[in-house]
Structures are given as C-alpha cells and as structure tokens.
N, C-alpha and C. Protein backbone atom coordinates (compact mmCIF):
# COMPACT_ATOMS: atom_id res chain seq x y z
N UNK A 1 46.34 12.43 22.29
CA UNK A 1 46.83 11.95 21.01
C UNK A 1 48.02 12.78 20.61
N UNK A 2 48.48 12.15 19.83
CA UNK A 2 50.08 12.86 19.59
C UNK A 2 49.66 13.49 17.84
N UNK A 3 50.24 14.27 17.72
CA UNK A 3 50.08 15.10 16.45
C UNK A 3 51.07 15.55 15.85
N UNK A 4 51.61 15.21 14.29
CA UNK A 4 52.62 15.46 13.93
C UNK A 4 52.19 17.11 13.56
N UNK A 5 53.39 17.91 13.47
CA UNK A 5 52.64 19.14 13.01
C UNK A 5 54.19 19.97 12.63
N UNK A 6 54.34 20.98 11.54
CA UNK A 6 55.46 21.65 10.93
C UNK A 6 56.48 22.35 11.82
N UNK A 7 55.93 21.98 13.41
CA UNK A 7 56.75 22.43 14.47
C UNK A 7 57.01 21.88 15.65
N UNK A 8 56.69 20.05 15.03
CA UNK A 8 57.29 19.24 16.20
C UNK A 8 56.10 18.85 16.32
N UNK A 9 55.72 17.60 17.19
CA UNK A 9 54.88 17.17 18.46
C UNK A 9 53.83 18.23 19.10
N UNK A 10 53.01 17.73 18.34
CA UNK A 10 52.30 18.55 19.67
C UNK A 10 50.93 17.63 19.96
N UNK A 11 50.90 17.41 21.81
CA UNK A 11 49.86 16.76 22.47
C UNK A 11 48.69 17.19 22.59
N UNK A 12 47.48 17.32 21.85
CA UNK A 12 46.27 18.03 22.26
C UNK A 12 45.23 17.03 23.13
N UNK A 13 44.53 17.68 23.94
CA UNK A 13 43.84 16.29 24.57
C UNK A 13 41.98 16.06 24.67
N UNK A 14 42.11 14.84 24.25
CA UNK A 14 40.75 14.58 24.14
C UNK A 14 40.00 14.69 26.08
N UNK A 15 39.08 15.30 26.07
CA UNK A 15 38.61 15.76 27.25
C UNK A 15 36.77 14.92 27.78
N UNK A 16 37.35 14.03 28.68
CA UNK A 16 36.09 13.25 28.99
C UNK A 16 35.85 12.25 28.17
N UNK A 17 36.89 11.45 27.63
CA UNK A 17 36.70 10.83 26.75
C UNK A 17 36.14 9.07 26.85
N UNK A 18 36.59 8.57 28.09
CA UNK A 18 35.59 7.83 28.84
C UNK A 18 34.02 7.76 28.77
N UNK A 19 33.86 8.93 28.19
CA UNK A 19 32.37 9.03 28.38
C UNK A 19 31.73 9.63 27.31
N UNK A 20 32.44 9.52 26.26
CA UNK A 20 32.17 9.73 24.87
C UNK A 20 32.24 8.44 23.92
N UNK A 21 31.21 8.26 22.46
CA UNK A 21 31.68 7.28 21.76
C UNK A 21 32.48 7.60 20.97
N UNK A 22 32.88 6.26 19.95
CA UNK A 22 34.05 6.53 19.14
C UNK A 22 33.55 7.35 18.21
N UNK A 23 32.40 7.68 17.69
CA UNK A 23 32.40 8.84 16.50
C UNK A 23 32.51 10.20 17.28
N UNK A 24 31.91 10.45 18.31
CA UNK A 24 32.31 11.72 18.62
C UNK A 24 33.52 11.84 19.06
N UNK A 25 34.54 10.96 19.30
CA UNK A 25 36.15 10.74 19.94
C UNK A 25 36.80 11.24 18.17
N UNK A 26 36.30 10.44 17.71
CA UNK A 26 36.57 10.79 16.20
C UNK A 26 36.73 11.97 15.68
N UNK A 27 35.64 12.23 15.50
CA UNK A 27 35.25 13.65 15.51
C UNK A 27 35.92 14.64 15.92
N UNK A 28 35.79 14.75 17.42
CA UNK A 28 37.25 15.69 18.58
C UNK A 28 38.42 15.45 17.94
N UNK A 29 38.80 14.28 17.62
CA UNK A 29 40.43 13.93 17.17
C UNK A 29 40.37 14.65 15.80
N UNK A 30 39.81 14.75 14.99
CA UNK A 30 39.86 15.36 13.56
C UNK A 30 39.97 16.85 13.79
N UNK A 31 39.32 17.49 14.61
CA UNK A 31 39.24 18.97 14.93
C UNK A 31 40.25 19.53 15.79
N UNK A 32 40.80 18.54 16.72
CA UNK A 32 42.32 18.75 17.39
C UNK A 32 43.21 19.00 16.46
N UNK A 33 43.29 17.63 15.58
CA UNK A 33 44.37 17.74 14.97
C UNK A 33 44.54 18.98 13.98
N UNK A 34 43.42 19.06 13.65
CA UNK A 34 43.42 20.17 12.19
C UNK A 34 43.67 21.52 12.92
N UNK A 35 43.66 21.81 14.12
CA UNK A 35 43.66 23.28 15.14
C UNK A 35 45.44 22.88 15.39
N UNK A 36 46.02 22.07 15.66
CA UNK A 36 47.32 21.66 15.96
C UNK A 36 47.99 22.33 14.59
N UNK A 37 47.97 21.16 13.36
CA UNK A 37 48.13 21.76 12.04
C UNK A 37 48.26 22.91 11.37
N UNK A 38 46.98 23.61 11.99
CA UNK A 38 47.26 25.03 11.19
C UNK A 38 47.21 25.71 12.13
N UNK A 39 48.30 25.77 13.52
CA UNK A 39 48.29 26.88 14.29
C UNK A 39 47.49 27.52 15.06
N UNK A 40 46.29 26.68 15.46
CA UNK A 40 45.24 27.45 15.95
C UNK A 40 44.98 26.73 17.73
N UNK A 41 45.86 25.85 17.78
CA UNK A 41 45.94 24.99 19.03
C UNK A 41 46.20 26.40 20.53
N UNK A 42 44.93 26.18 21.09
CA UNK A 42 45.36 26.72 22.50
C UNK A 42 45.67 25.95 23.40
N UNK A 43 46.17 27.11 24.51
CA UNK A 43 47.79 26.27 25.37
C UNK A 43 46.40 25.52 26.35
N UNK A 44 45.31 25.77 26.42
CA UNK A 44 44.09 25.16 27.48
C UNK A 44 43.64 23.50 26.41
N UNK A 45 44.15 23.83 25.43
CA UNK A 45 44.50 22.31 24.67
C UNK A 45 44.89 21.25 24.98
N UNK A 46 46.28 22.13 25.50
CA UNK A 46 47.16 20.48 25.75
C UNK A 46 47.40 19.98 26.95
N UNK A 47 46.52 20.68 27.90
CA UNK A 47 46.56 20.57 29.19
C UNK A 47 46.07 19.65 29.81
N UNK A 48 46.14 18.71 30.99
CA UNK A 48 44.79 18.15 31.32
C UNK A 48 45.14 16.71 31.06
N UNK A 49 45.86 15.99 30.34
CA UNK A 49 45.59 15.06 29.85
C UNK A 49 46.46 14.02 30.50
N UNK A 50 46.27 12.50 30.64
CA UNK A 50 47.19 11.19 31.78
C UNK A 50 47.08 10.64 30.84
N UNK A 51 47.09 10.09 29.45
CA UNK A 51 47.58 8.88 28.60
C UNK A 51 47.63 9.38 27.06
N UNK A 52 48.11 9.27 26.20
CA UNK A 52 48.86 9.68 25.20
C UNK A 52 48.25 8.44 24.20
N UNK A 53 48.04 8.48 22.83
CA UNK A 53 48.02 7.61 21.79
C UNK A 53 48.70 8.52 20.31
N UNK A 54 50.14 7.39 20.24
CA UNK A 54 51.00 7.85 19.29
C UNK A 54 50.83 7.01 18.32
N UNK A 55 50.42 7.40 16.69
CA UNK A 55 50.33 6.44 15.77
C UNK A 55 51.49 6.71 15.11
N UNK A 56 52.46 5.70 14.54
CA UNK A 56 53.67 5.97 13.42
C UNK A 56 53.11 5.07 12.00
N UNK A 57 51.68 4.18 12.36
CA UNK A 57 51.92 3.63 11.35
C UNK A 57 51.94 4.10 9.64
N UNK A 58 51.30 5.43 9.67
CA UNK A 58 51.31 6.20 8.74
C UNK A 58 52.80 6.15 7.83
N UNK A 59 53.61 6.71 9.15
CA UNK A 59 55.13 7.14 8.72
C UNK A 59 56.20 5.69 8.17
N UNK A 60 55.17 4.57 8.25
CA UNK A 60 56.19 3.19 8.58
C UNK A 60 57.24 2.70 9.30
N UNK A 61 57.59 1.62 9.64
CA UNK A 61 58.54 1.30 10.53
C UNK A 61 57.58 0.60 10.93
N UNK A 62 58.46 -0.81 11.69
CA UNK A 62 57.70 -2.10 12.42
C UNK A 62 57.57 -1.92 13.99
N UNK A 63 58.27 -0.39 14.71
CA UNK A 63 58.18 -1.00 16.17
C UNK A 63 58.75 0.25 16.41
N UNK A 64 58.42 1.39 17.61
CA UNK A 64 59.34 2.32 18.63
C UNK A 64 58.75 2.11 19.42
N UNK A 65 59.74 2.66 20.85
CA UNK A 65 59.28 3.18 21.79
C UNK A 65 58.91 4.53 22.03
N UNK A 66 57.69 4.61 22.14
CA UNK A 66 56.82 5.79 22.73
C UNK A 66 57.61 6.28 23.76
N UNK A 67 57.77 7.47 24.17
CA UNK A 67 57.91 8.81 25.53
C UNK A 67 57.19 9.22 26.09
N UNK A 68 56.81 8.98 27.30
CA UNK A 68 55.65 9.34 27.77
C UNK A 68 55.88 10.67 28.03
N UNK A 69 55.09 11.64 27.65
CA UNK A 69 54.53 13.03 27.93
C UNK A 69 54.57 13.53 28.85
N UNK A 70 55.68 14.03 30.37
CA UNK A 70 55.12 14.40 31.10
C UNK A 70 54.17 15.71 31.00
N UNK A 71 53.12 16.52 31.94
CA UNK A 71 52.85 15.17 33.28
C UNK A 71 51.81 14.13 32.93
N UNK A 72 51.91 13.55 31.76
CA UNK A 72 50.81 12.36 31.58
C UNK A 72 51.96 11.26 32.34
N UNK A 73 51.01 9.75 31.90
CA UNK A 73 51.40 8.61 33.03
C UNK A 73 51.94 7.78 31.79
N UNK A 74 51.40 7.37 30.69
CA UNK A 74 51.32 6.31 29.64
C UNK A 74 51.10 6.89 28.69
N UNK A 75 51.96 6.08 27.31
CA UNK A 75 51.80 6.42 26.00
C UNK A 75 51.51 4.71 25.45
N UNK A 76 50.66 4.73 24.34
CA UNK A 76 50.14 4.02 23.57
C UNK A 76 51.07 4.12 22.32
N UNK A 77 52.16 3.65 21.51
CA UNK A 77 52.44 3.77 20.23
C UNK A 77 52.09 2.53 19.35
N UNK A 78 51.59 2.81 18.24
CA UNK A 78 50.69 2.01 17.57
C UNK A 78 51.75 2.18 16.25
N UNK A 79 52.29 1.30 15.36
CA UNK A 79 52.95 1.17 14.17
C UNK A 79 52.07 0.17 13.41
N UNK A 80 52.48 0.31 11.99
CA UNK A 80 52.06 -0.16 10.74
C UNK A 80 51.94 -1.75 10.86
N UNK A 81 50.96 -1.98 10.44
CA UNK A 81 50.55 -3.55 10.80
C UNK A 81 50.62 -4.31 9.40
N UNK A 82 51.18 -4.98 9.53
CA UNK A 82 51.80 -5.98 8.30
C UNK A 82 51.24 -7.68 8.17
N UNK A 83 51.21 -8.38 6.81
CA UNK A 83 51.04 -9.51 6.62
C UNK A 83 52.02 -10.30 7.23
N UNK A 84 52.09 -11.39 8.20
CA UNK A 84 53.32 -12.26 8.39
C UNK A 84 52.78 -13.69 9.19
N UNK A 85 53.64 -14.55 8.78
CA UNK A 85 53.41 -16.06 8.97
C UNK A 85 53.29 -15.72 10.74
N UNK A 86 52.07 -16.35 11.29
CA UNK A 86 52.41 -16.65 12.94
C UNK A 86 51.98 -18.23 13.14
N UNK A 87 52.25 -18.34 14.14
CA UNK A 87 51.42 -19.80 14.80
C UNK A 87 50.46 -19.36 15.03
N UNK A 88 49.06 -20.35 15.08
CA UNK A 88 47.78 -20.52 15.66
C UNK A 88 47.42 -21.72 15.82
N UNK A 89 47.26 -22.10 17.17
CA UNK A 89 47.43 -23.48 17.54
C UNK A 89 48.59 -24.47 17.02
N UNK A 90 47.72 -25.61 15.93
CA UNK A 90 49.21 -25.98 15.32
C UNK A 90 49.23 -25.95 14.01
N UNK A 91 48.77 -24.94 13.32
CA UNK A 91 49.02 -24.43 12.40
C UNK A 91 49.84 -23.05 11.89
N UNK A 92 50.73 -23.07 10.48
CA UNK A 92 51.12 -21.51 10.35
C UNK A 92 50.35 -20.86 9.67
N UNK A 93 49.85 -19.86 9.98
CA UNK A 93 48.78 -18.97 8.90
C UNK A 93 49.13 -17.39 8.52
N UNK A 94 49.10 -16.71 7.69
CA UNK A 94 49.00 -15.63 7.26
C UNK A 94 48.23 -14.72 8.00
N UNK A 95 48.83 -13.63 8.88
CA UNK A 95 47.74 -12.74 10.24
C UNK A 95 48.40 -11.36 9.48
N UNK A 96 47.50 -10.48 10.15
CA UNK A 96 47.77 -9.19 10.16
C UNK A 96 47.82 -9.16 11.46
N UNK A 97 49.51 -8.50 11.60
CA UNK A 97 50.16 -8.54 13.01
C UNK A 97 49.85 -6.90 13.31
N UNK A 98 49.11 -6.57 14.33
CA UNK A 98 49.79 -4.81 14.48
C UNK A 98 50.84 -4.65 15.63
N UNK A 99 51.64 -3.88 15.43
CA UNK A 99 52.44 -3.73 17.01
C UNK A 99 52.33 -3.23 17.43
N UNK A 100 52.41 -3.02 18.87
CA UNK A 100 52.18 -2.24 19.89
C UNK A 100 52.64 -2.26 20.85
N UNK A 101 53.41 -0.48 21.15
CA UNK A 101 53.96 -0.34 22.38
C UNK A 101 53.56 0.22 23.53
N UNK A 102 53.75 0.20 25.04
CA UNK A 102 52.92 0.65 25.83
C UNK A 102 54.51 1.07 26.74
N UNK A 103 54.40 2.71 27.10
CA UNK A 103 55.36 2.94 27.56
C UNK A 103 54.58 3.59 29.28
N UNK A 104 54.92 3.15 30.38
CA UNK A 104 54.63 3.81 31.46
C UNK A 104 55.47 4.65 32.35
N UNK A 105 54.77 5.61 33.23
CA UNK A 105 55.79 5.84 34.66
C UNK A 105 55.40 5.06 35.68
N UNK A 106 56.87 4.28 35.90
CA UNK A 106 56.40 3.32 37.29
C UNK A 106 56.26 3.54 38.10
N UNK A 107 55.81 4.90 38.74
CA UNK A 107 56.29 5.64 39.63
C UNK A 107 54.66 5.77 39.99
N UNK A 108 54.20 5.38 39.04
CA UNK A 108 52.47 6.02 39.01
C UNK A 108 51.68 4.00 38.52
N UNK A 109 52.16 3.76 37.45
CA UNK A 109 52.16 2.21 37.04
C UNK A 109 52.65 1.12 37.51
N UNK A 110 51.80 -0.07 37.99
CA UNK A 110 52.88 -0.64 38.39
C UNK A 110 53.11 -1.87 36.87
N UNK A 111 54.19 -2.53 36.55
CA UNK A 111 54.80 -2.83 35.15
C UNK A 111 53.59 -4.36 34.98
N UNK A 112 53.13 -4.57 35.89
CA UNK A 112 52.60 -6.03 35.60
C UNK A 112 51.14 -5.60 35.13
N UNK A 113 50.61 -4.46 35.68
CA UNK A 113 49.13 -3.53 35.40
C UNK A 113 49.44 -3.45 34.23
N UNK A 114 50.62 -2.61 33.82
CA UNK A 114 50.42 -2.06 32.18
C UNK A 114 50.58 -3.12 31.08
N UNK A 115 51.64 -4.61 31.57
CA UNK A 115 51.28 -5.78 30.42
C UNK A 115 49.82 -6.20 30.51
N UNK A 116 48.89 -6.25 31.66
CA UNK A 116 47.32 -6.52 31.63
C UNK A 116 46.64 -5.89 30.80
N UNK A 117 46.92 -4.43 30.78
CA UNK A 117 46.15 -3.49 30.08
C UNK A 117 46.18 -3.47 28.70
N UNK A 118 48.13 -3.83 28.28
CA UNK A 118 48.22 -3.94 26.69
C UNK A 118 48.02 -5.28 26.33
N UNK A 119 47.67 -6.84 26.84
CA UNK A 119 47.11 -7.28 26.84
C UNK A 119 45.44 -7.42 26.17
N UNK A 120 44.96 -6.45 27.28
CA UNK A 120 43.51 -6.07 27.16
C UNK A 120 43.34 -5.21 25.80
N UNK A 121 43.92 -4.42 25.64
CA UNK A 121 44.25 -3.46 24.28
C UNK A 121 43.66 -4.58 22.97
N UNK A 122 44.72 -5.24 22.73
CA UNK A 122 44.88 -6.45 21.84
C UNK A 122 43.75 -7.28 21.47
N UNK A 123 43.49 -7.82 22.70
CA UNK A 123 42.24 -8.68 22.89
C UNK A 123 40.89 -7.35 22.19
N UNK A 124 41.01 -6.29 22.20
CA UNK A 124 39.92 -5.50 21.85
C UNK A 124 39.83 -5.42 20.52
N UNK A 125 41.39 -5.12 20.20
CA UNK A 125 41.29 -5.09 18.65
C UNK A 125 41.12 -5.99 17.81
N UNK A 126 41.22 -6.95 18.28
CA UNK A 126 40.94 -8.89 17.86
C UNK A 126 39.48 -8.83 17.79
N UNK A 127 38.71 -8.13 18.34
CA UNK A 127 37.45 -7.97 18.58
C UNK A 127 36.78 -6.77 18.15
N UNK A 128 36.84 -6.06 17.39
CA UNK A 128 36.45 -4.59 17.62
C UNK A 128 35.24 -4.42 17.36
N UNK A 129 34.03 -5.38 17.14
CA UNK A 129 32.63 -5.22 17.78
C UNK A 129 32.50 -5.27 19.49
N UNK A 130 33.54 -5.77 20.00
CA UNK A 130 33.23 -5.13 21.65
C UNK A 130 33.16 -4.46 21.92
N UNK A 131 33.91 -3.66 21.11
CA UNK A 131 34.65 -2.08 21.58
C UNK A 131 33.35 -1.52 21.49
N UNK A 132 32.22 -1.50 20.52
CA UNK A 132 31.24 -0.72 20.04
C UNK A 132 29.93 -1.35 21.39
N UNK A 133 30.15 -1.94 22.38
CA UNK A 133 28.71 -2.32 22.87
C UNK A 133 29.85 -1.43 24.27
C-alpha cells in the first residue's frame, strides 16, 4: 500500500496477505500506516513486497497513472468515485463510477493478463459480498 506521509511516499507492505481476511488486512493497513506517519516505519517494512495499492481518492481528482514501485511488478491506483450518467443496456442511469488504474512491468506482465485482472478487480467490486466468501 502506498502511504502519504510528511516525507514523501512511503511503501510499507502487507505480508502474507493472500492468506489473511479483510479485517485483519485492515487492521495491518491501519498499523502500517500509522508506523509510516509518525516515523516509526522499519526499513524490514518496506521490503518484500510485488504489487502496490495507491488510493488518491481521498486527495480528489478523476484519474492518474500509478508508478510502479520497483522491485514490485504492479500498482493498483484507485481515485474518487463519482455520480455520472452511464449506459446499462438500453437505458441511461445514474452509477457510481470508481476509476481505476492498473499500471504493470511487461517485462514480468504480460498487458492482456493485467486488462483480465483489472477486469476481475471491477467485477469484485460490483460484488463485494464475493469478496467476503
């Protein structure tokens, strides 16, 4: 996860997180960040880690591109999700759009994997009782 902090960026990393649920992911992320924040982040912190999740929606703005971290592989940037007219089927309706960017190294990614994956992303959050089974 990416962490704003009074001295720049700093990456702390959630460790085994595959195999943790979201309250204890939660949890870890609240205690990272607050060790990032007030200076207490060790360098065995930020180590370790292959995918990145950058939120701006806090800060506002409709859309960046994320940097991926080397040596991680992928960044996740997530911005402020807004009311706006879309199509659905053949109707226009009022959605809450979120955006989302997915930045890779192709070197490690190949570009058609990572539209599947942010794809798959989407489809989760459209759903987010899946996420929980």
């Amino acid at each position: 996860m990416a962490v704003d902090t009074d001295r720049g960026l700093l990456v702390p990393v959630i460790r085994d997180v595959d195999q943790k649920g979201l309250v204890q992911v939660s949890v870890e992320l609240a205690e990272l960040a607050a060790k990032a924040r007030n200076k207490q982040i060790l360098p065995d912190d930020l180590m370790g880690g292959g995918f990145t999740v950058s939120n701006l929606g806090g800060l506002g703005g409709t859309n960046f591109s994320p940097v991926v971290y080397w040596p991680q592989v992928a960044i996740l940037g997530i911005s402020r999700a807004l009311w706006e007219a879309a199509p659905r089927e053949d109707l226009i309706e009022k959605r809450l759009i979120l955006p989302l960017s997915l930045s890779y190294d192709h070197r490690v990614i190949d570009g058609a994997d990572g539209a599947r994956f942010l794809h798959w992303v989407a489809q989760a959050l459209e759903q987010p009782l899946t996420m929980l089974l």
